[in-house]
Structure formats: C-alpha cells, structure tokens
PDB file of N, CA and C in Angstrom:
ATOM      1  N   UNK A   1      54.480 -48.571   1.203  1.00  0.00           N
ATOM      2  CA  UNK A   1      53.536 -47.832   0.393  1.00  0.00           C
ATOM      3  C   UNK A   1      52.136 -48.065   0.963  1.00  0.00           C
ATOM      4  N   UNK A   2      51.448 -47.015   0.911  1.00  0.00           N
ATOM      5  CA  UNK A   2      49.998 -46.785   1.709  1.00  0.00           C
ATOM      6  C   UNK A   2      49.184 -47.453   0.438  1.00  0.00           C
ATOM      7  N   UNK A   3      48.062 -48.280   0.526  1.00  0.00           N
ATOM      8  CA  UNK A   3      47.215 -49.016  -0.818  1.00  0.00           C
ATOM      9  C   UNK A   3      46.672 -48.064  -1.708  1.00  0.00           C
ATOM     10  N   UNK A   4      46.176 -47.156  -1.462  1.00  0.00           N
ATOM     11  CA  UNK A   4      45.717 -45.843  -2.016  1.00  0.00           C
ATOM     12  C   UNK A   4      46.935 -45.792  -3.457  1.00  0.00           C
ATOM     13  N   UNK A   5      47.785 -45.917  -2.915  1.00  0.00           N
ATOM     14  CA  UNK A   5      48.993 -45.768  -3.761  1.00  0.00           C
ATOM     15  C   UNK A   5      49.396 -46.720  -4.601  1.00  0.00           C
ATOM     16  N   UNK A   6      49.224 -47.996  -3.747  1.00  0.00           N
ATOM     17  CA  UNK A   6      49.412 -49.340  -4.380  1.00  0.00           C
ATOM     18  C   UNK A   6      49.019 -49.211  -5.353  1.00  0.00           C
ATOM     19  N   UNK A   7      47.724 -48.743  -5.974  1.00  0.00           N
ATOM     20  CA  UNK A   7      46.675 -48.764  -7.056  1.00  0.00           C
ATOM     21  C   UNK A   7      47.438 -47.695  -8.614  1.00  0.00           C
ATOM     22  N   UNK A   8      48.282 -47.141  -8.500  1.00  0.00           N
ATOM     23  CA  UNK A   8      49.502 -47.439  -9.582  1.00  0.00           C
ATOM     24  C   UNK A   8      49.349 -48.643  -9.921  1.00  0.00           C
ATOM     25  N   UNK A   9      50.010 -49.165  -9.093  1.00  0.00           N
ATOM     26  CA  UNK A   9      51.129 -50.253  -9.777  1.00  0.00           C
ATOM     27  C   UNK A   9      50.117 -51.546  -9.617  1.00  0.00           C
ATOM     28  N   UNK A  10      48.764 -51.911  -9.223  1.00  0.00           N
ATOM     29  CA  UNK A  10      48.656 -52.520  -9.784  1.00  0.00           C
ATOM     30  C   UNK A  10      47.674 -52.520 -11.023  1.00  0.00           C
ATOM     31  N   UNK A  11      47.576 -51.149 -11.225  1.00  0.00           N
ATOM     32  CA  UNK A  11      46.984 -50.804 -12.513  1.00  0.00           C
ATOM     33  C   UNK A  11      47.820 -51.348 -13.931  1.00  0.00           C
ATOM     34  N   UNK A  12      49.136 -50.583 -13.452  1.00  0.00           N
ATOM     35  CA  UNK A  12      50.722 -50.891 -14.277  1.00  0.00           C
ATOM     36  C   UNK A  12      50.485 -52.894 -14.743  1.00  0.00           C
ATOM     37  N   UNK A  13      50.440 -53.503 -13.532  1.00  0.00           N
ATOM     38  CA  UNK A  13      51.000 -54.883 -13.768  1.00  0.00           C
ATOM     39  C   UNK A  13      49.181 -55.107 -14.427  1.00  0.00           C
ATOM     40  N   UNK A  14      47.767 -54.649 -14.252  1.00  0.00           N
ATOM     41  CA  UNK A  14      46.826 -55.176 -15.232  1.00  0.00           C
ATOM     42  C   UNK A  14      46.810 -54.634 -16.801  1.00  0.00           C
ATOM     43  N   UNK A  15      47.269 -53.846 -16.654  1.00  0.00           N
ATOM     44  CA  UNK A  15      47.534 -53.046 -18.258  1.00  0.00           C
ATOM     45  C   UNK A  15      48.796 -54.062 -18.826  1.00  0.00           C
ATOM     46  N   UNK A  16      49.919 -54.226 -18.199  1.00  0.00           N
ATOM     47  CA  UNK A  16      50.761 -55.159 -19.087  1.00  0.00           C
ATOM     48  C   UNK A  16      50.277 -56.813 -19.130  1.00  0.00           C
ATOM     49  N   UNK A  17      48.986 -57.379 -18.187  1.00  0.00           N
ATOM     50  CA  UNK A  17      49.001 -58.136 -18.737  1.00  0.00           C
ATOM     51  C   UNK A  17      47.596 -58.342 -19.742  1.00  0.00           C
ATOM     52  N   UNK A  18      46.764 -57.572 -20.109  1.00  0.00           N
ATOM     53  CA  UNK A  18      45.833 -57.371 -21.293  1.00  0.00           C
ATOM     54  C   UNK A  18      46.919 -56.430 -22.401  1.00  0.00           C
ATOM     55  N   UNK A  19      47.875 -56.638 -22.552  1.00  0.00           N
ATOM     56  CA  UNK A  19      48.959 -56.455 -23.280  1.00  0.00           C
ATOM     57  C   UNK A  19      48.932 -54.749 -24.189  1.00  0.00           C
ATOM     58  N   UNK A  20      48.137 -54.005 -22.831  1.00  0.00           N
ATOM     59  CA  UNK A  20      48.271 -52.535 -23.215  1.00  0.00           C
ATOM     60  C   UNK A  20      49.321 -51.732 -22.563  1.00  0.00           C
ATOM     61  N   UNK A  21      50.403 -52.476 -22.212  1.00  0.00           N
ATOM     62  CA  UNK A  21      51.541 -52.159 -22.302  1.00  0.00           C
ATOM     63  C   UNK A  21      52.844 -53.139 -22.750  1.00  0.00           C
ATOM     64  N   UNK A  22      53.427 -52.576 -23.280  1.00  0.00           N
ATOM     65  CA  UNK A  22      54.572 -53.365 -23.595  1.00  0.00           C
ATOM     66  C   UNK A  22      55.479 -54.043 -22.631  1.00  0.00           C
ATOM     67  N   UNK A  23      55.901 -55.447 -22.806  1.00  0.00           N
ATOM     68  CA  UNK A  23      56.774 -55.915 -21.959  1.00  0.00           C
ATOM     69  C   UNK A  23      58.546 -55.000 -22.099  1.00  0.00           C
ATOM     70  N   UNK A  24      59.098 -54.488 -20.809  1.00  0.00           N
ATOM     71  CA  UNK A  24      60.356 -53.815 -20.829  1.00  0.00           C
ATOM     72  C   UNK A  24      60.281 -52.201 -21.109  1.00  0.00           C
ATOM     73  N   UNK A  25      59.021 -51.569 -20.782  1.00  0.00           N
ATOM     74  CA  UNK A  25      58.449 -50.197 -21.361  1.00  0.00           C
ATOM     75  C   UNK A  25      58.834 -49.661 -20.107  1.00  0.00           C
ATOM     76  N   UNK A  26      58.946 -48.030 -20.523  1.00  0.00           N
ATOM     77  CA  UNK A  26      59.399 -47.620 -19.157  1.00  0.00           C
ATOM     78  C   UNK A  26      58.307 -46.670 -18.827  1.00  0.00           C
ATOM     79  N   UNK A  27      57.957 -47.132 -17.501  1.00  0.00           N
ATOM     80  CA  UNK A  27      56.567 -46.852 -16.702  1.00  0.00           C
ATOM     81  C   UNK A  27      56.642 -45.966 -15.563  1.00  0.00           C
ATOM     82  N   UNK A  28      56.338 -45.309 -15.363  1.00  0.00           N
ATOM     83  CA  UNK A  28      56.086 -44.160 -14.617  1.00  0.00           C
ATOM     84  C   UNK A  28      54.997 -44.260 -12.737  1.00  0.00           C
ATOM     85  N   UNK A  29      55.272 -44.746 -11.569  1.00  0.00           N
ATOM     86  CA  UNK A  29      54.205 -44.606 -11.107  1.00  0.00           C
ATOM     87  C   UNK A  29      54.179 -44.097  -9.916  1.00  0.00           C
ATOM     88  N   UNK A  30      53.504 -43.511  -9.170  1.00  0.00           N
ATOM     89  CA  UNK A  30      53.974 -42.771  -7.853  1.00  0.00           C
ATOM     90  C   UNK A  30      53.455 -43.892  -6.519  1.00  0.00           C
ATOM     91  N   UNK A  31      54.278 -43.839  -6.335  1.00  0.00           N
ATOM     92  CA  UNK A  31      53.834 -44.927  -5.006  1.00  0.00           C
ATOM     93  C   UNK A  31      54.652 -44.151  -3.470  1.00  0.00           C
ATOM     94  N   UNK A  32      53.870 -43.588  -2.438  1.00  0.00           N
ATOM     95  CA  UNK A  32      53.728 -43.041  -1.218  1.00  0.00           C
ATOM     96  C   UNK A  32      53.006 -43.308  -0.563  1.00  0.00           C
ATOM     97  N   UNK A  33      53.898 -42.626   0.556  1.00  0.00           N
ATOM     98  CA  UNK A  33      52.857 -43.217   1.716  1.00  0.00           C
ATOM     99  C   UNK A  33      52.982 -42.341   2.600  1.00  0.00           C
ATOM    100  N   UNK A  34      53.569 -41.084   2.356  1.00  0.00           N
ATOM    101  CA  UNK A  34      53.696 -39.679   2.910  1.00  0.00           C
ATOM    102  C   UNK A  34      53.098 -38.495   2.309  1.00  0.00           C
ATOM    103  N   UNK A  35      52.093 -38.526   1.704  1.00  0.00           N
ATOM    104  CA  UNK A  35      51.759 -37.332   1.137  1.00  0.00           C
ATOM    105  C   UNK A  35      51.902 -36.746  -0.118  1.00  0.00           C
ATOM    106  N   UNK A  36      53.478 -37.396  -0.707  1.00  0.00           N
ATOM    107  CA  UNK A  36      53.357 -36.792  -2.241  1.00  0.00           C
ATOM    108  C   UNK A  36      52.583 -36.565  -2.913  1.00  0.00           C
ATOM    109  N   UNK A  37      51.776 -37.480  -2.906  1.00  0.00           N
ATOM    110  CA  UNK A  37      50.539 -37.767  -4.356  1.00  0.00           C
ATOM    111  C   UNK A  37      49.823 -36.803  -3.898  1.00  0.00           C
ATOM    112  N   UNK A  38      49.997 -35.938  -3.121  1.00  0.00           N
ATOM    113  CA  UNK A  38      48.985 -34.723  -2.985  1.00  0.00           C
ATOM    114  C   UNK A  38      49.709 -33.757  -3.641  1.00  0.00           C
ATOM    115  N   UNK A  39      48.812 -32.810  -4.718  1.00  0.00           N
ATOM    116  CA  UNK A  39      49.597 -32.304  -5.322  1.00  0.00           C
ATOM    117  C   UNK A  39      50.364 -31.415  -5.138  1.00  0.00           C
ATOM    118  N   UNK A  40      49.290 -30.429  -4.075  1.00  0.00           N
ATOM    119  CA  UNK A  40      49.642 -28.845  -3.386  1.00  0.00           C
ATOM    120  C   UNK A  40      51.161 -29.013  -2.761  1.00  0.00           C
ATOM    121  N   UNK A  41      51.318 -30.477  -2.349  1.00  0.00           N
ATOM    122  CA  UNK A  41      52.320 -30.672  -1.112  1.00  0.00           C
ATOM    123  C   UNK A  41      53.305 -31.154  -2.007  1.00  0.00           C
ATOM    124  N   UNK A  42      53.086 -31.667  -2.757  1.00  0.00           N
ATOM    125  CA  UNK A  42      54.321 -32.022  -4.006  1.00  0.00           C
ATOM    126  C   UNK A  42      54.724 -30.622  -4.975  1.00  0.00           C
ATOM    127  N   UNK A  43      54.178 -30.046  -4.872  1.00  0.00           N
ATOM    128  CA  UNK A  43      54.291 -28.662  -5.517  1.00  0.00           C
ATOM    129  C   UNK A  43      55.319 -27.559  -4.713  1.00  0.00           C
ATOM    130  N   UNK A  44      54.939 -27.741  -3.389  1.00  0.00           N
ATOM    131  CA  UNK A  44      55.888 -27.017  -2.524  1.00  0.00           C
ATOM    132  C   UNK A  44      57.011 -27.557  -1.987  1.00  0.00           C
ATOM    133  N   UNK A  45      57.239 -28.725  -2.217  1.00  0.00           N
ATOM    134  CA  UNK A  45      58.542 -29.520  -1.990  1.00  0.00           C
ATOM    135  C   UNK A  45      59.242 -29.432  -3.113  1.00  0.00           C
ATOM    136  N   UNK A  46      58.684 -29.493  -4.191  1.00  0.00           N
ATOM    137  CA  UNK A  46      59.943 -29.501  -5.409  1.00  0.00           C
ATOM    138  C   UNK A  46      60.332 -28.600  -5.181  1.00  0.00           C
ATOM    139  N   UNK A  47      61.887 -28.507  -5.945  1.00  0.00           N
ATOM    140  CA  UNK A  47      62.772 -27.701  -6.558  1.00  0.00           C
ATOM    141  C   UNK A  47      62.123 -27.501  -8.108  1.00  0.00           C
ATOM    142  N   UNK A  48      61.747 -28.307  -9.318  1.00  0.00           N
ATOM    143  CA  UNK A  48      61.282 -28.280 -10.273  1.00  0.00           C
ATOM    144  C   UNK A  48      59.947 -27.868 -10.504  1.00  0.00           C
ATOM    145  N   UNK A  49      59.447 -27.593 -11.093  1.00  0.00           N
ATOM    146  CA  UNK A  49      57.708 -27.322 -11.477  1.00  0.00           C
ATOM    147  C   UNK A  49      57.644 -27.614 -12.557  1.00  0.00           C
ATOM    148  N   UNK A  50      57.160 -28.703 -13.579  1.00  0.00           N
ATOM    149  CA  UNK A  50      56.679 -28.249 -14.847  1.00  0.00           C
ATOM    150  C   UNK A  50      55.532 -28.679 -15.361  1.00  0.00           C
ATOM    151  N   UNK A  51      54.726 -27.869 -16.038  1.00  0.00           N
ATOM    152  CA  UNK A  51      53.055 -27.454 -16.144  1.00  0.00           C
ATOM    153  C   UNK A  51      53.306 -28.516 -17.594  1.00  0.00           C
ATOM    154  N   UNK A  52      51.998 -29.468 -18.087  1.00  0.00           N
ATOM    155  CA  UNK A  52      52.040 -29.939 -19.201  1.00  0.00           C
ATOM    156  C   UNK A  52      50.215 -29.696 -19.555  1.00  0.00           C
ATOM    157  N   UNK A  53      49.799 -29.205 -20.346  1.00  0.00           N
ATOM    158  CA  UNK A  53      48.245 -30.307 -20.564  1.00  0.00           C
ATOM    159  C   UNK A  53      48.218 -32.105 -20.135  1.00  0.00           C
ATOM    160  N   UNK A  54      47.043 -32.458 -20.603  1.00  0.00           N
ATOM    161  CA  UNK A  54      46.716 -33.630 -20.517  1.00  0.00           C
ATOM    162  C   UNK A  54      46.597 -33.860 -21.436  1.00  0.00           C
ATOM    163  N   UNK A  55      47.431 -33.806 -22.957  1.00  0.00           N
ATOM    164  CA  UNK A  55      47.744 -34.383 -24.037  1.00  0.00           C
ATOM    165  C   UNK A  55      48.519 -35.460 -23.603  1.00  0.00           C
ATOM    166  N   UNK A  56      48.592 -36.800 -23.809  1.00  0.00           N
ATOM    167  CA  UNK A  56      49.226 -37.567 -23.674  1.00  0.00           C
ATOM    168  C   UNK A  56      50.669 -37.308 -24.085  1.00  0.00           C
ATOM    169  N   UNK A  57      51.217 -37.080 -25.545  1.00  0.00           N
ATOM    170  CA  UNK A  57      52.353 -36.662 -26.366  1.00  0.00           C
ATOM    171  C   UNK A  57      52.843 -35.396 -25.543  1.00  0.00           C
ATOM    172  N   UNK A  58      52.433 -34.497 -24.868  1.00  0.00           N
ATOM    173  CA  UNK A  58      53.243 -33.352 -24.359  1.00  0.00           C
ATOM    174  C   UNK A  58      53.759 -33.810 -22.752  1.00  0.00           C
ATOM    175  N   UNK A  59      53.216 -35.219 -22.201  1.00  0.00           N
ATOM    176  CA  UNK A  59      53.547 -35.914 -20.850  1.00  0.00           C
ATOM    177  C   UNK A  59      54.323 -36.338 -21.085  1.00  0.00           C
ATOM    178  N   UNK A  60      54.460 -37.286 -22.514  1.00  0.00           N
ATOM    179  CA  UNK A  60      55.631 -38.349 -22.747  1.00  0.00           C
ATOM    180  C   UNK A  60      56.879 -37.642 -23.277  1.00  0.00           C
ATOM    181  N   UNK A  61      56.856 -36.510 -23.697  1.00  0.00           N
ATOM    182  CA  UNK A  61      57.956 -35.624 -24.549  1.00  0.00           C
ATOM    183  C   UNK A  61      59.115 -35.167 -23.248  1.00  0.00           C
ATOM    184  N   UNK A  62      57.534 -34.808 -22.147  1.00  0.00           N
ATOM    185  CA  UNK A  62      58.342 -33.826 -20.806  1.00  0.00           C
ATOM    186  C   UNK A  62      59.153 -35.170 -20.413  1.00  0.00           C
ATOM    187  N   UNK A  63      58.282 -36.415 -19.853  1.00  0.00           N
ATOM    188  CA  UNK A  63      59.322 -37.253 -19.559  1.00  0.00           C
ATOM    189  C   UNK A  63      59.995 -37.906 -19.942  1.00  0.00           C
ATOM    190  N   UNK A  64      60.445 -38.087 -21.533  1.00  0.00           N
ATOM    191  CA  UNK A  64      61.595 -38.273 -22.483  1.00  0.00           C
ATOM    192  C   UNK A  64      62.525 -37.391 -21.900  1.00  0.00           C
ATOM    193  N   UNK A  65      62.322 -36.020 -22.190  1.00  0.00           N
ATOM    194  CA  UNK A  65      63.139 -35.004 -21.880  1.00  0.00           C
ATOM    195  C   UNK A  65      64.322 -35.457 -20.486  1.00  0.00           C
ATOM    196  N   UNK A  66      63.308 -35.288 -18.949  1.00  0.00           N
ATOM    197  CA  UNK A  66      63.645 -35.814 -17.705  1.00  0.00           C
ATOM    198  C   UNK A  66      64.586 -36.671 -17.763  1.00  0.00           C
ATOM    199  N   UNK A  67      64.084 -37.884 -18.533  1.00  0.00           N
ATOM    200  CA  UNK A  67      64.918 -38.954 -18.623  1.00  0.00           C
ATOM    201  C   UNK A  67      66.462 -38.707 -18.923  1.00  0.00           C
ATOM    202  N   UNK A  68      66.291 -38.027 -20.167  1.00  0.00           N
ATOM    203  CA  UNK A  68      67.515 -37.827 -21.008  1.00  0.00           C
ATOM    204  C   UNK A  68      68.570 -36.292 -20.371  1.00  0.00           C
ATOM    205  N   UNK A  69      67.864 -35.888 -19.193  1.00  0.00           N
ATOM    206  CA  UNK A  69      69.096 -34.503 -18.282  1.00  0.00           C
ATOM    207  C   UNK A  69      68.217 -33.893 -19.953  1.00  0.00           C
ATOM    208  N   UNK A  70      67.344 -33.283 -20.392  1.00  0.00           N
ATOM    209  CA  UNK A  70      67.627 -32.176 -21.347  1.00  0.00           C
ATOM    210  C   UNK A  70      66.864 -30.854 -20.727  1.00  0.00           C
ATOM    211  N   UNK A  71      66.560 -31.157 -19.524  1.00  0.00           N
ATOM    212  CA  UNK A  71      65.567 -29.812 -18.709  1.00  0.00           C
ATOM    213  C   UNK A  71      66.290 -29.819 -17.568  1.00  0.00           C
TER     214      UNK A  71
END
C-alpha cells in the first residue's frame, strides 16, 4: 500500500483508540497503491456503480445492504 493510502487505516486505528469507534465494528477502508482511490478510474473498472449522498445513514444502509448480497 502507497502511504497516501495508509492514511485510512491509520485514521481507522486513531478513531478506535479515542474510542470513536467501537472495538469489533466493521470498518470500511480503501488501501491502494494502483490507482483505485481515484475515482474516475474506479468508476470505469467497476462492474457496479452506486450513487449515495453524503448522509452518513444512506452510506451505512448501501453498505449493510453489500454486506448482506441484497443489491
């Protein structure tokens, strides 16, 4: 993973330990070092697309959903 990227996860491990995340929570983070995190280029590689706002509750619903095969 390229550091650019690193900066997920170690955002992830300072948020769980000022205990704004829960210990055993399931966390989400993109870590590359090829380009994904660009969006245009992650956009044309998927097979999937799906558009959310930046409501927090309509991110966590889509990736409940993901999780659970319901899309």
């Amino acid at each position: 993973v390229e550091p650019g990227s690193a900066a997920s996860l170690a955002g992830i491990l300072k948020a769980l330990k000022q205990g704004r995340v829960e210990k055993n929570s399931l966390v989400v983070a993109v870590l590359t070092g090829h380009g994904l995190k660009d969006p245009d280029l992650a956009i044309k590689s998927s097979a999937n697309i799906y558009k959310v706002s930046s409501q927090k509750q309509e991110v966590f619903d889509l990736v409940k959903r993901l999780i659970n095969h319901e899309d």
